[in-house]
C-alpha atoms as a PDB file:
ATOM      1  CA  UNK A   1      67.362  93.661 117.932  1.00  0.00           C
ATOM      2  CA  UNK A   2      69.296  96.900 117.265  1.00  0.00           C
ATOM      3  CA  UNK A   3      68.788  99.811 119.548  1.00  0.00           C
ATOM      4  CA  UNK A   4      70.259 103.518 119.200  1.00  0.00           C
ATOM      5  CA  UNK A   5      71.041 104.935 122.468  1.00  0.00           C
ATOM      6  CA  UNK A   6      71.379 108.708 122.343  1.00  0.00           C
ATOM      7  CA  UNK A   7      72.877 109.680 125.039  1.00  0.00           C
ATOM      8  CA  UNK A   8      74.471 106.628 126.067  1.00  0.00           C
ATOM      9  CA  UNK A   9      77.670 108.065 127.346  1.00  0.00           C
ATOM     10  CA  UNK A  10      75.504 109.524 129.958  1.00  0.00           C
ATOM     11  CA  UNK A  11      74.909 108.256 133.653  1.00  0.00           C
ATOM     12  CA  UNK A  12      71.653 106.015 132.960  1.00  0.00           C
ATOM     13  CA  UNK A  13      72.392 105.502 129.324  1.00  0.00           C
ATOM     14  CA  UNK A  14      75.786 104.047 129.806  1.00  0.00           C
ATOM     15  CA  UNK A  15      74.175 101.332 132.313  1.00  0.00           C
ATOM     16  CA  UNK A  16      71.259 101.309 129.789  1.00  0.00           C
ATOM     17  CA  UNK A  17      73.823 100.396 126.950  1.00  0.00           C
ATOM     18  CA  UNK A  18      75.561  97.548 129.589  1.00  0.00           C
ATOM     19  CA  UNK A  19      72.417  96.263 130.361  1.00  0.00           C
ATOM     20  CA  UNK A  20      71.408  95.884 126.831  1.00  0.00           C
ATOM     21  CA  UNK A  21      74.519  94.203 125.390  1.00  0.00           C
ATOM     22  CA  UNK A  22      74.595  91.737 128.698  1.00  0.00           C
ATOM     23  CA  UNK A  23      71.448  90.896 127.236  1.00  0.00           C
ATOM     24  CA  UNK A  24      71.971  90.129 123.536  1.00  0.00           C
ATOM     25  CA  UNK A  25      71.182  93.634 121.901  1.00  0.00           C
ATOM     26  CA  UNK A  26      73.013  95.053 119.482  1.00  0.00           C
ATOM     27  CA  UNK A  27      73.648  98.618 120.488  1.00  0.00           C
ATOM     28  CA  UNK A  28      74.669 102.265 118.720  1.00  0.00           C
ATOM     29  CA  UNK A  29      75.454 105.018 121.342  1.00  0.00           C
ATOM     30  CA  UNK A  30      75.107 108.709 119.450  1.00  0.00           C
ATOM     31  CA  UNK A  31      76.306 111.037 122.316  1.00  0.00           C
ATOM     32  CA  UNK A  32      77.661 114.766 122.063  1.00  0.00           C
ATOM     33  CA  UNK A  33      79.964 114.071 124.993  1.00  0.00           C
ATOM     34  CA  UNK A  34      78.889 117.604 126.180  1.00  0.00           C
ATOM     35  CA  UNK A  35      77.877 116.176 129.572  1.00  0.00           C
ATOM     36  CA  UNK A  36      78.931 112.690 128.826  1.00  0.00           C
ATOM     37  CA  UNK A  37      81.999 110.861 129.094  1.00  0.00           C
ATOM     38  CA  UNK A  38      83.289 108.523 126.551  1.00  0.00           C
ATOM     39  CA  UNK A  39      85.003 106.130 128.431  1.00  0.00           C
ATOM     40  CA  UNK A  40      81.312 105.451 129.899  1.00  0.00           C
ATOM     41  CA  UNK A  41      80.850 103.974 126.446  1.00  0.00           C
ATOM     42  CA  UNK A  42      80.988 100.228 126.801  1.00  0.00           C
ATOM     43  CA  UNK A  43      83.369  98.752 124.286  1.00  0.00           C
ATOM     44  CA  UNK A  44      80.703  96.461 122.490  1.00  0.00           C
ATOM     45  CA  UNK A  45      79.035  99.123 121.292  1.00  0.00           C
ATOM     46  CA  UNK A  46      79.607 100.951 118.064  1.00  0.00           C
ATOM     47  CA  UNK A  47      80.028 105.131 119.175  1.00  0.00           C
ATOM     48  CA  UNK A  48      78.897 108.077 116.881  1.00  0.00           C
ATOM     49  CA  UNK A  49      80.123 111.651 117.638  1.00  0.00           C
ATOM     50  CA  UNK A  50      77.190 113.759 117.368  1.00  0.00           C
ATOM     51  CA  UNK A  51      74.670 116.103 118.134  1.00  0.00           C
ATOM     52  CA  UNK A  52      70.951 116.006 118.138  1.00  0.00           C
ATOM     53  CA  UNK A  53      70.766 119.704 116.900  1.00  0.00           C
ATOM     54  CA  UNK A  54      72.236 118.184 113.412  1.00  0.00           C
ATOM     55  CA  UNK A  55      69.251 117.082 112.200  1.00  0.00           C
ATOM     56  CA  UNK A  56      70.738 115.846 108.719  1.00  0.00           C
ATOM     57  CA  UNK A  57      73.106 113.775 110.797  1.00  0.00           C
ATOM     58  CA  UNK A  58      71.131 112.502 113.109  1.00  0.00           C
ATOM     59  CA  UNK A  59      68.518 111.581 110.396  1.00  0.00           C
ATOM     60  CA  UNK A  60      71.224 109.874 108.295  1.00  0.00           C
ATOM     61  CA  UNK A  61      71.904 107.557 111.128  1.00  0.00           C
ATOM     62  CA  UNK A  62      68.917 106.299 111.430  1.00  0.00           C
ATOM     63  CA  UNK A  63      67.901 106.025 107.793  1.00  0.00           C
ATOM     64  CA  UNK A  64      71.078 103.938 107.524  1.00  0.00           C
ATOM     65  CA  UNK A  65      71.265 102.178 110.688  1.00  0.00           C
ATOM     66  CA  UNK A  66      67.793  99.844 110.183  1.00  0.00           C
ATOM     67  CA  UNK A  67      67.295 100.081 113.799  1.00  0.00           C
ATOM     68  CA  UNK A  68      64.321  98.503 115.484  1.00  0.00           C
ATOM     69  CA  UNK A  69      64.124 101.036 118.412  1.00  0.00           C
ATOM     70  CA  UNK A  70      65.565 104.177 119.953  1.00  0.00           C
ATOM     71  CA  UNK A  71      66.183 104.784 123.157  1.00  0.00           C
ATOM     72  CA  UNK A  72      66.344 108.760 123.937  1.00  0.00           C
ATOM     73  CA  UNK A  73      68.418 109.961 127.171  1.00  0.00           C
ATOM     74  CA  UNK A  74      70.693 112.985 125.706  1.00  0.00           C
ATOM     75  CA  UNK A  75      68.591 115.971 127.591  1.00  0.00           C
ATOM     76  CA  UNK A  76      70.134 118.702 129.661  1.00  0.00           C
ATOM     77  CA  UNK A  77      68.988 117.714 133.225  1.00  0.00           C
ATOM     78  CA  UNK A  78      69.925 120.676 135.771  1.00  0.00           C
ATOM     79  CA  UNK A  79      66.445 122.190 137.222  1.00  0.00           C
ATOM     80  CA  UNK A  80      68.211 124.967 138.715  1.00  0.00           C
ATOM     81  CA  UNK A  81      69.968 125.585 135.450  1.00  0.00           C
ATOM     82  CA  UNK A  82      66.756 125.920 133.731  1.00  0.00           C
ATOM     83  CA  UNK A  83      65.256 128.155 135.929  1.00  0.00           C
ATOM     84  CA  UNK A  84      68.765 130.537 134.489  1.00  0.00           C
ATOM     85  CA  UNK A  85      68.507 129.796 131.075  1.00  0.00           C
ATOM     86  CA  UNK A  86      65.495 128.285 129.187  1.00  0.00           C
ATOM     87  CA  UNK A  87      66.383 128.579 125.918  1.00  0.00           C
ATOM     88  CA  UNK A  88      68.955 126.086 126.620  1.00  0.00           C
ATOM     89  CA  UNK A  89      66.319 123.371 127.767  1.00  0.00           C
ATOM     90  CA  UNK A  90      63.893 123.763 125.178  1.00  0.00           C
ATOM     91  CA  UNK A  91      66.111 123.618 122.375  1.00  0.00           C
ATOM     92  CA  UNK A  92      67.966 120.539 123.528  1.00  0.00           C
ATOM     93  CA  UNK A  93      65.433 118.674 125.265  1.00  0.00           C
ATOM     94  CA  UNK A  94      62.273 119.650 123.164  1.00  0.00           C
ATOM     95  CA  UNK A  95      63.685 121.043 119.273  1.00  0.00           C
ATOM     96  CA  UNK A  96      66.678 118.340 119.201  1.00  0.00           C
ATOM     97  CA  UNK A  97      63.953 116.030 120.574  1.00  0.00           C
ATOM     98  CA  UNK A  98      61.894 116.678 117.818  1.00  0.00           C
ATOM     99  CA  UNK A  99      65.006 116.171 115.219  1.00  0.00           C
ATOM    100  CA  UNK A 100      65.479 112.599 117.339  1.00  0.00           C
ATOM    101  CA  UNK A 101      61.267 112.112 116.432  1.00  0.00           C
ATOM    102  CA  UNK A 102      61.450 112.799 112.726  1.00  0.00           C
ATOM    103  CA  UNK A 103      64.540 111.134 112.230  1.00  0.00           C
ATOM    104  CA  UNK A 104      63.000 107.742 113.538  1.00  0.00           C
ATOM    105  CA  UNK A 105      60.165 108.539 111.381  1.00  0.00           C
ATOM    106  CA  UNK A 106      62.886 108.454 108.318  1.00  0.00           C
ATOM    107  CA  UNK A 107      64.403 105.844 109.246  1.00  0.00           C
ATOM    108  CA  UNK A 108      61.090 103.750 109.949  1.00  0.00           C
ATOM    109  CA  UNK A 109      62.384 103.139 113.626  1.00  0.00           C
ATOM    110  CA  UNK A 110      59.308 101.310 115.340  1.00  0.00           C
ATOM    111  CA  UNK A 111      60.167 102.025 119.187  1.00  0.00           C
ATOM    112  CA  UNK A 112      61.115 104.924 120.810  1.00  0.00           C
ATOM    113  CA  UNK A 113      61.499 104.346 124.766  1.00  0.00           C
ATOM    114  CA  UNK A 114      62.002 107.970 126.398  1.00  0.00           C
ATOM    115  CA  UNK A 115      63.999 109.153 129.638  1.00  0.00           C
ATOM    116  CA  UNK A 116      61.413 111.180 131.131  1.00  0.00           C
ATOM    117  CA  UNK A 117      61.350 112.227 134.736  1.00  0.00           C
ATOM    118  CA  UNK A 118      58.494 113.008 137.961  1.00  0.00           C
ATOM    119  CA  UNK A 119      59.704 116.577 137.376  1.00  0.00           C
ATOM    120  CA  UNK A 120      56.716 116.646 135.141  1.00  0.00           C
ATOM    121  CA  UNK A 121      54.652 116.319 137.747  1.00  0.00           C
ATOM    122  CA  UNK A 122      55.737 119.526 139.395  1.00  0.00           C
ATOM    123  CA  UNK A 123      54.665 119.940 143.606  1.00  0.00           C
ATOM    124  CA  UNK A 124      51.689 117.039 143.433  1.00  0.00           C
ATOM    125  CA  UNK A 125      48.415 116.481 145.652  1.00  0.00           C
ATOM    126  CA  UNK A 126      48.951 113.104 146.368  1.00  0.00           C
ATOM    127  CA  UNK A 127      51.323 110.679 147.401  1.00  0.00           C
ATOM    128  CA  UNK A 128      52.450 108.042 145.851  1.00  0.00           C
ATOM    129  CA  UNK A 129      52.277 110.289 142.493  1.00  0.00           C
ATOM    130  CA  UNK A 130      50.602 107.594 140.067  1.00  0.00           C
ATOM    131  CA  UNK A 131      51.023 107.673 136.409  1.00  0.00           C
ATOM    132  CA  UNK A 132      47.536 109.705 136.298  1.00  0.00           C
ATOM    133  CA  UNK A 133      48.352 112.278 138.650  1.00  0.00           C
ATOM    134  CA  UNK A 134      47.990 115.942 137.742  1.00  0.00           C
ATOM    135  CA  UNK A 135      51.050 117.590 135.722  1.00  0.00           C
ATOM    136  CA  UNK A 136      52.043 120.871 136.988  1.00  0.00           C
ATOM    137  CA  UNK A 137      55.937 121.353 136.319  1.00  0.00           C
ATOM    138  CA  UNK A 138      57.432 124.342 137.955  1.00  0.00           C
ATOM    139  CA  UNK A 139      60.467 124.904 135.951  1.00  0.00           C
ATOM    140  CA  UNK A 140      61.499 125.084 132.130  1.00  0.00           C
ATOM    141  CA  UNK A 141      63.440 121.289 133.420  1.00  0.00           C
ATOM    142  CA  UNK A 142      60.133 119.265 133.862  1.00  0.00           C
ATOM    143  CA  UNK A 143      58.233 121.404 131.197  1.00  0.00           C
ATOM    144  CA  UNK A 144      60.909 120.702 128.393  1.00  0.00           C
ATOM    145  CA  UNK A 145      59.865 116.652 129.546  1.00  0.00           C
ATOM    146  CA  UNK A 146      56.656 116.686 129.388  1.00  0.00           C
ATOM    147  CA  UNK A 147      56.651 118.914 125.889  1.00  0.00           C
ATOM    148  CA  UNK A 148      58.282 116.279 124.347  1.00  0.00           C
ATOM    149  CA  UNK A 149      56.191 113.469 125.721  1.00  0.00           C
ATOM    150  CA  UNK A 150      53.318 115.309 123.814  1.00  0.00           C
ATOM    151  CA  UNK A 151      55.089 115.312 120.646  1.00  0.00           C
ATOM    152  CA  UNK A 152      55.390 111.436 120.775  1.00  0.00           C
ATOM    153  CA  UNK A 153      51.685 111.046 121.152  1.00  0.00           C
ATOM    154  CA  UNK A 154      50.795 112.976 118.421  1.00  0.00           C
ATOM    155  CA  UNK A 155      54.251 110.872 116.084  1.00  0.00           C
ATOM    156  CA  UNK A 156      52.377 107.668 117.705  1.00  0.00           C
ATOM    157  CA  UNK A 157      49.381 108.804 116.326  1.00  0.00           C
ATOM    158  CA  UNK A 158      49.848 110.102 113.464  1.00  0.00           C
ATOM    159  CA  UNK A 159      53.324 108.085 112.339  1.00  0.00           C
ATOM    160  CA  UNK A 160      52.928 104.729 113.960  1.00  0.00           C
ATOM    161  CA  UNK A 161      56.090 105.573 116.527  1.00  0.00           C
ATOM    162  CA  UNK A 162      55.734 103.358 119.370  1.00  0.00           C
ATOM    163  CA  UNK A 163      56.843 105.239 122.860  1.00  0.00           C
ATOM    164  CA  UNK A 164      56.925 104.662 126.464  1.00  0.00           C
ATOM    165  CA  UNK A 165      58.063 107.653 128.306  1.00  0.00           C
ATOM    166  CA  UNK A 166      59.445 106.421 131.648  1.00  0.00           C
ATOM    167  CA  UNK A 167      59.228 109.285 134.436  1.00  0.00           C
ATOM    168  CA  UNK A 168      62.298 108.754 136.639  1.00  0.00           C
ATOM    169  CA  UNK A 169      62.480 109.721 140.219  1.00  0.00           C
ATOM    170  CA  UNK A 170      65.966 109.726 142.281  1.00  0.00           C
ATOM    171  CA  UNK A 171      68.023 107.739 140.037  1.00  0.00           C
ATOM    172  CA  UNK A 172      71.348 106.085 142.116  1.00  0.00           C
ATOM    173  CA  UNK A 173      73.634 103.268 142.347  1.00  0.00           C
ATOM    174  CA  UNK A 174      76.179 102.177 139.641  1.00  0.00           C
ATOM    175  CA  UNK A 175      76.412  98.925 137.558  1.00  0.00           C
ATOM    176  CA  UNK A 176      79.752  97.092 138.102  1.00  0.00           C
ATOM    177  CA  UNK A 177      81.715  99.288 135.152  1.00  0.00           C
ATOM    178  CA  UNK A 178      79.350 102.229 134.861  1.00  0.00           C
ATOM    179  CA  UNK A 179      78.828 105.106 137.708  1.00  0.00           C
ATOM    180  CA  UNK A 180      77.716 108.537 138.123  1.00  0.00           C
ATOM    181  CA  UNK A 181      79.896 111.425 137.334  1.00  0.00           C
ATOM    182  CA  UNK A 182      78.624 114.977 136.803  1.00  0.00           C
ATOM    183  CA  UNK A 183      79.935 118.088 136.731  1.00  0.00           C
ATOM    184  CA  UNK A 184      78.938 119.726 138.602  1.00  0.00           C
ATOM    185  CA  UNK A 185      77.772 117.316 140.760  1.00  0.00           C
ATOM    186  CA  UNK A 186      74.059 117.956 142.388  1.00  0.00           C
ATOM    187  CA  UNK A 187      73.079 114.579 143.297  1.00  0.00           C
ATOM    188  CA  UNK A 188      72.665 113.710 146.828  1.00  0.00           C
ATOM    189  CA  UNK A 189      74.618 110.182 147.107  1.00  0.00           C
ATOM    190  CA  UNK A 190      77.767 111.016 145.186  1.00  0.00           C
ATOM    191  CA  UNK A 191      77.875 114.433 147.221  1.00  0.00           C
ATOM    192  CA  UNK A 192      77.928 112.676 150.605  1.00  0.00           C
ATOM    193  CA  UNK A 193      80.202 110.065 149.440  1.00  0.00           C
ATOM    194  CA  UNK A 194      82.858 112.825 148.489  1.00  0.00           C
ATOM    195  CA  UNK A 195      82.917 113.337 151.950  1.00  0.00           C
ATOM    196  CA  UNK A 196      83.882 110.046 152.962  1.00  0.00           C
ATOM    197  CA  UNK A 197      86.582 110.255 149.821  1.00  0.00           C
ATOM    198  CA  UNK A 198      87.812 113.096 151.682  1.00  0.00           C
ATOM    199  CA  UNK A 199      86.816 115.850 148.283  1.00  0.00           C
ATOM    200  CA  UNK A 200      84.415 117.542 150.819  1.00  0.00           C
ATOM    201  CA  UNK A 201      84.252 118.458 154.833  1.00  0.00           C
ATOM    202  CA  UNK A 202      80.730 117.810 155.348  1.00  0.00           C
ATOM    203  CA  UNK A 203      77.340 117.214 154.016  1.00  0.00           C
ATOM    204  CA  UNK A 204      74.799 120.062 154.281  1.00  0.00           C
ATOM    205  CA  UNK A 205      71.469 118.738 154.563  1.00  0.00           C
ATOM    206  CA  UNK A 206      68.813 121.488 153.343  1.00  0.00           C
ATOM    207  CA  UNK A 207      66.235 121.673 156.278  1.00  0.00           C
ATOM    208  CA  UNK A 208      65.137 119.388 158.653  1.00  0.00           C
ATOM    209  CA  UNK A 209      61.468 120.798 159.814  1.00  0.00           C
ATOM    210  CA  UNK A 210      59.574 119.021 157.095  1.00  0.00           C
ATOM    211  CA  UNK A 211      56.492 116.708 158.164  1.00  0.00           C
ATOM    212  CA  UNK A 212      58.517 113.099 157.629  1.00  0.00           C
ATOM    213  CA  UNK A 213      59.685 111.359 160.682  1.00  0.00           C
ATOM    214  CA  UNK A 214      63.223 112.464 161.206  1.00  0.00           C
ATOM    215  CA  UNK A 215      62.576 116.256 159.660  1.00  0.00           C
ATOM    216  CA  UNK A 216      63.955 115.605 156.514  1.00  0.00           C
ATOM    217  CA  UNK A 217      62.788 115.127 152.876  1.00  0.00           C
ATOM    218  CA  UNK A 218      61.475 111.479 151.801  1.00  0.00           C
ATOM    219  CA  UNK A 219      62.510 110.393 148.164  1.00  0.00           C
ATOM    220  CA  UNK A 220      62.627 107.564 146.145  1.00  0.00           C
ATOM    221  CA  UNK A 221      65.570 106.027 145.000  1.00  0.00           C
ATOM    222  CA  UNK A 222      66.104 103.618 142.192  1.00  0.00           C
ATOM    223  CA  UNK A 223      68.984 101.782 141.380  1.00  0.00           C
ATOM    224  CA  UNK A 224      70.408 102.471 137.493  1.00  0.00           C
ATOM    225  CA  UNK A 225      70.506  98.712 136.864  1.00  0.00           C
ATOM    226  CA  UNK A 226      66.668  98.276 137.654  1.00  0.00           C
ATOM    227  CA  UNK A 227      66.347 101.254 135.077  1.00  0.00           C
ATOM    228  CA  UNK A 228      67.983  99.719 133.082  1.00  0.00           C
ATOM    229  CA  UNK A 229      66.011  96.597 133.110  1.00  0.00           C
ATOM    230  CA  UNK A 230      62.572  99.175 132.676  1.00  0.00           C
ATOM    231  CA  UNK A 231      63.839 100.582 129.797  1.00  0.00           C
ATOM    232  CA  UNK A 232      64.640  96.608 128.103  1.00  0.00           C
ATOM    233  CA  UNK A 233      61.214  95.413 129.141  1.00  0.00           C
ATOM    234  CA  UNK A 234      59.520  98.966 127.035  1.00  0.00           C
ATOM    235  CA  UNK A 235      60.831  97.685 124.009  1.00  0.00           C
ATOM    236  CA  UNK A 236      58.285  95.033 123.709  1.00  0.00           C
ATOM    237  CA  UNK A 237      55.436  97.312 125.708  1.00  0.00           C
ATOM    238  CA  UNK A 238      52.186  96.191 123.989  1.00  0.00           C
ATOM    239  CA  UNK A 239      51.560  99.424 123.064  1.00  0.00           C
ATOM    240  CA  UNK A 240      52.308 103.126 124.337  1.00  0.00           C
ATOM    241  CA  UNK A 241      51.906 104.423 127.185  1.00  0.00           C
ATOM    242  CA  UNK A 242      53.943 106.393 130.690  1.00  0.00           C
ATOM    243  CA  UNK A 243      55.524 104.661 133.278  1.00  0.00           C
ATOM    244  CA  UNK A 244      56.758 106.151 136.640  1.00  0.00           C
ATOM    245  CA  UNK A 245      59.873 104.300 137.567  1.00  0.00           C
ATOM    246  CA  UNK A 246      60.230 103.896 141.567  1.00  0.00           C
ATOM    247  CA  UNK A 247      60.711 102.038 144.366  1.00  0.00           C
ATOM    248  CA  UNK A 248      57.521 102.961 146.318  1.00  0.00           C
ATOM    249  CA  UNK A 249      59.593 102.959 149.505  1.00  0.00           C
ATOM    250  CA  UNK A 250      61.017 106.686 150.367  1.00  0.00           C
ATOM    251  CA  UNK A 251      64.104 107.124 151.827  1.00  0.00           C
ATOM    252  CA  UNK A 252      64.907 110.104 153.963  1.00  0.00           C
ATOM    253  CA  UNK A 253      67.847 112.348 153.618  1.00  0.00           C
ATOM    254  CA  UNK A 254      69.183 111.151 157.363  1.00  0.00           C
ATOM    255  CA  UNK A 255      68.381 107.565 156.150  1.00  0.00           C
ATOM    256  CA  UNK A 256      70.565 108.237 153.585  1.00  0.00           C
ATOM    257  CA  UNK A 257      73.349 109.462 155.237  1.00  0.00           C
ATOM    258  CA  UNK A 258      73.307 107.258 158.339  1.00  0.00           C
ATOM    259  CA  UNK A 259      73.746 104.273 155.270  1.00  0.00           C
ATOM    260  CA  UNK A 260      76.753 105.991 153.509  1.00  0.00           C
ATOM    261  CA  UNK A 261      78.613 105.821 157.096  1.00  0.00           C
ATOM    262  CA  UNK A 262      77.759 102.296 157.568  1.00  0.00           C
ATOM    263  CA  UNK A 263      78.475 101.580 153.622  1.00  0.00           C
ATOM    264  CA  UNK A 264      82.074 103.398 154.118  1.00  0.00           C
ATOM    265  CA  UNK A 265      82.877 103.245 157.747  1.00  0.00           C
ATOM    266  CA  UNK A 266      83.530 107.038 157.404  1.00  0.00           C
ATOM    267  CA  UNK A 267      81.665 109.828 160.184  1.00  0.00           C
ATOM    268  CA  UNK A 268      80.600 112.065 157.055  1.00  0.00           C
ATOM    269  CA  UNK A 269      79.662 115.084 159.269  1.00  0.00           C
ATOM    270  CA  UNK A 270      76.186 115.864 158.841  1.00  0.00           C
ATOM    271  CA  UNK A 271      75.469 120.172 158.752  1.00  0.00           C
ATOM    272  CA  UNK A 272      72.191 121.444 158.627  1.00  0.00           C
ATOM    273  CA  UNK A 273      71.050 124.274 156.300  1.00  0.00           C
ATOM    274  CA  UNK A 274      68.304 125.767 155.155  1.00  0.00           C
ATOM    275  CA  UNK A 275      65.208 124.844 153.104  1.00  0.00           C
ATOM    276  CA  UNK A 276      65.561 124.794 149.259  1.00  0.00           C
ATOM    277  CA  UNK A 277      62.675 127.293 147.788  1.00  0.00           C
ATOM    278  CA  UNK A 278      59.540 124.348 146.312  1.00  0.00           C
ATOM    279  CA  UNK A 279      60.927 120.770 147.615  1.00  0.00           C
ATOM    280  CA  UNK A 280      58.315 119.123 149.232  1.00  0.00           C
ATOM    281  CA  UNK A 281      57.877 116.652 151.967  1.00  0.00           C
ATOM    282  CA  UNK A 282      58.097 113.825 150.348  1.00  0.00           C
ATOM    283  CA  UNK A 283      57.624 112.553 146.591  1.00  0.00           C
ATOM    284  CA  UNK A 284      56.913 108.486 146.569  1.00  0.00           C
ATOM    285  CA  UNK A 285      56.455 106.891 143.070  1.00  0.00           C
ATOM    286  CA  UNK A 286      53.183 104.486 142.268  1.00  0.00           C
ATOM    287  CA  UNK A 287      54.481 102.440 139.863  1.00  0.00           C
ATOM    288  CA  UNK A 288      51.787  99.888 139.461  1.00  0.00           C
ATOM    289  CA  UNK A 289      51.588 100.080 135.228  1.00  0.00           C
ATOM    290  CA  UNK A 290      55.471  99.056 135.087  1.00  0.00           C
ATOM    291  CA  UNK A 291      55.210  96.246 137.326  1.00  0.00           C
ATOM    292  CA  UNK A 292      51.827  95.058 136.180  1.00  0.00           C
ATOM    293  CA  UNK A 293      52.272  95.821 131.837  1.00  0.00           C
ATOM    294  CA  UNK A 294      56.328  95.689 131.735  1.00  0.00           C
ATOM    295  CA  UNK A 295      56.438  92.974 134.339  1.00  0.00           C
ATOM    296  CA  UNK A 296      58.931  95.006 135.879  1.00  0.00           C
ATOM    297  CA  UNK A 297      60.244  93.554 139.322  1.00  0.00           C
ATOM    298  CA  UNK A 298      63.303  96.032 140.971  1.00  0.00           C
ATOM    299  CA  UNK A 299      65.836  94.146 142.532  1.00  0.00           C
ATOM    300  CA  UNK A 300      67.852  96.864 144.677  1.00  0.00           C
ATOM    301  CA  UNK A 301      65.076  97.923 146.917  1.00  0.00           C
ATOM    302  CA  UNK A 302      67.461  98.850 150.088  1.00  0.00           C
ATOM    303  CA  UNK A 303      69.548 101.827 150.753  1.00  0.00           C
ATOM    304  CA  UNK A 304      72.247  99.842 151.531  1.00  0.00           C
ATOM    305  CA  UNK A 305      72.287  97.566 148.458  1.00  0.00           C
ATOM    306  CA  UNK A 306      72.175 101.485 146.322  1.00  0.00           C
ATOM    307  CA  UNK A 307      75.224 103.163 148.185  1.00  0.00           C
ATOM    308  CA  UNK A 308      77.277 100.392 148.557  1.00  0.00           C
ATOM    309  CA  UNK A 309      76.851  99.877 144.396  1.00  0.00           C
ATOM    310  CA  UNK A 310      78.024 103.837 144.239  1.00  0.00           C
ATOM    311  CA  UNK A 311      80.936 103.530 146.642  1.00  0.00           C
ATOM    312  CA  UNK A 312      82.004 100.435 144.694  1.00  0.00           C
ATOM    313  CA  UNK A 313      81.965 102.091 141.010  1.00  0.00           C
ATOM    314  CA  UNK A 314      84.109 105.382 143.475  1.00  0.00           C
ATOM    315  CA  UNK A 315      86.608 103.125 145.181  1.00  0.00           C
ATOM    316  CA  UNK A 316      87.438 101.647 141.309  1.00  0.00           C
ATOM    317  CA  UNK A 317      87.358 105.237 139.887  1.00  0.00           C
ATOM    318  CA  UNK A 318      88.312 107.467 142.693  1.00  0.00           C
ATOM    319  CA  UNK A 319      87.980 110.749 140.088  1.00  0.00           C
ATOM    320  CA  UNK A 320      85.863 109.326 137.958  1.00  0.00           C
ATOM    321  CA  UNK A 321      85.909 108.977 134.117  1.00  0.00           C
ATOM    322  CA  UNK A 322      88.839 111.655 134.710  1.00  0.00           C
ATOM    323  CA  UNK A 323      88.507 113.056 130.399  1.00  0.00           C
ATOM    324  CA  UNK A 324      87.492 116.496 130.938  1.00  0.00           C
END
């Protein structure tokens, strides 16, 4: 089976891509390498320079690469950016989205499996947030998302285009070659763990009044490899459909932290500041339809077995991918 992975020089697409090859797939990455890195490309794969806004290009590769699926992870992914500039999200993640859509359309591509997130969900009423839970995004970030997941409806419907969009929450952990390296970097686990490299003094941990049991926020972390392993077992979904991808079991913020010292042996000082405007208590992920139509099972359901995968892939690659 051949699968084009845009984005798959990215964080989650570069474990994506692993995860695919390790498992007899023939993969393309198409990446920009505006945010990703191409040393995250894994060498088995064949790597095409490019952007989605070139829609002639990006429509040539797929009329001439026969592939049976797409998987689609090159969006811009900073809420607070998008709050600054949303012009920026809604061209890349919605108009180059829709060049990605009628380019599979070209080149009769049968799949598309898409990188959405819970940030189309917005502030919900209920916890766990289940794949029928309300929408309500609250920034141009989780509307560009869940724009685009309207425009594959109407491409399955009308077209024939196959999709499962797969709504993320807190991505983490690194496969043995692949790990997470933004800049800049907004993530909570690589931010402590550059204290225990020594790249920062402290961690500053925004608020701890909230209504969990230690004061701090509750999320729910899932490991990059059992992403990975969602995003195989949508290529042969029976049909489309959205899947949240999570653990069910939040983590706190302190939980976190307290892990990274025992992961690293390292005090990480802990500072605590104030409240981020809209984050709420706690955001839990049902993910009943993934385990019950992908078969999906997670295998890194600890904190521990997450950090200790991320201070691996940082001991190995103590600045990272290191090309920009």
């Amino acid at each position: 089976m051949k699968v084009l992975v845009c984005g798959g020089a990215g964080y989650i697409g570069s474990a994506c891509s692993e995860y695919l090859l390790d498992h007899s797939y023939e993969v393309t990455v198409f990446d920009s390498l505006i945010t990703g890195h191409r040393k995250a490309v894994d060498s088995r794969a064949e790597f095409i320079k490019g952007d989605l806004a070139d829609r002639d290009l990006i429509i040539k590769v797929c009329e001439n690469g026969r592939f049976d699926a797409i998987m689609h992870f090159a969006a811009f992914s900073l809420v607070g950016e998008s709050m600054r500039d949303p012009s920026k999200y809604f061209r890349n993640n919605l108009a180059n989205g829709i060049n990605l859509a009628d380019a599979a359309v070209a080149g009769r591509v049968k799949t598309i499996v898409f990188s959405s997130t819970a940030a189309t969900f917005g502030e919900p009423e209920e916890s766990p947030i289940r794949e029928t839970t309300a929408q309500n995004p609250i920034n141009p970030y989780g509307e560009s998302k869940l724009a685009f997941e309207k425009v594959l409806k109407w491409y399955s419907i009308i077209h024939g285009v196959k999709y499962a969009a797969l709504r993320y929450f807190n991505a983490a952990g690194a496969s043995a070659n692949f790990g997470e390296d933004h800049n800049p970097e907004t993530h909570l686990i690589p931010l402590i763990l550059q204290v225990a490299q020594g790249k920062r003094d402290k961690i500053v941990i925004f608020g701890d009044d909230y209504v969990t049991p230690d004061g701090t926020c509750i999320r729910d972390y899932i490991h990059i490899l059992d992403l990975a392993q969602a995003h195989m077992l949508a290529l042969d979904a029976p049909e489309s459909g959205h899947y949240n991808l999570g653990t069910g079991n939040g983590l706190s913020v302190r939980e976190i932290v307290e892990t990274a010292r025992r992961v690293t042996g390292h005090a990480i000082p802990a500072e605590i500041g104030s409240r981020r405007s809209g984050d709420p208590d706690r955001l839990i992920a049902g993910s009943e339809l993934a385990r019950r139509i992908l078969g999906w099972k997670p295998q890194f359901e600890n904190a521990y077995d997450i950090v200790s995968s991320a201070w691996e892939w940082i001991r190995k690659n103590p600045d990272g991918y290191n090309d920009k």
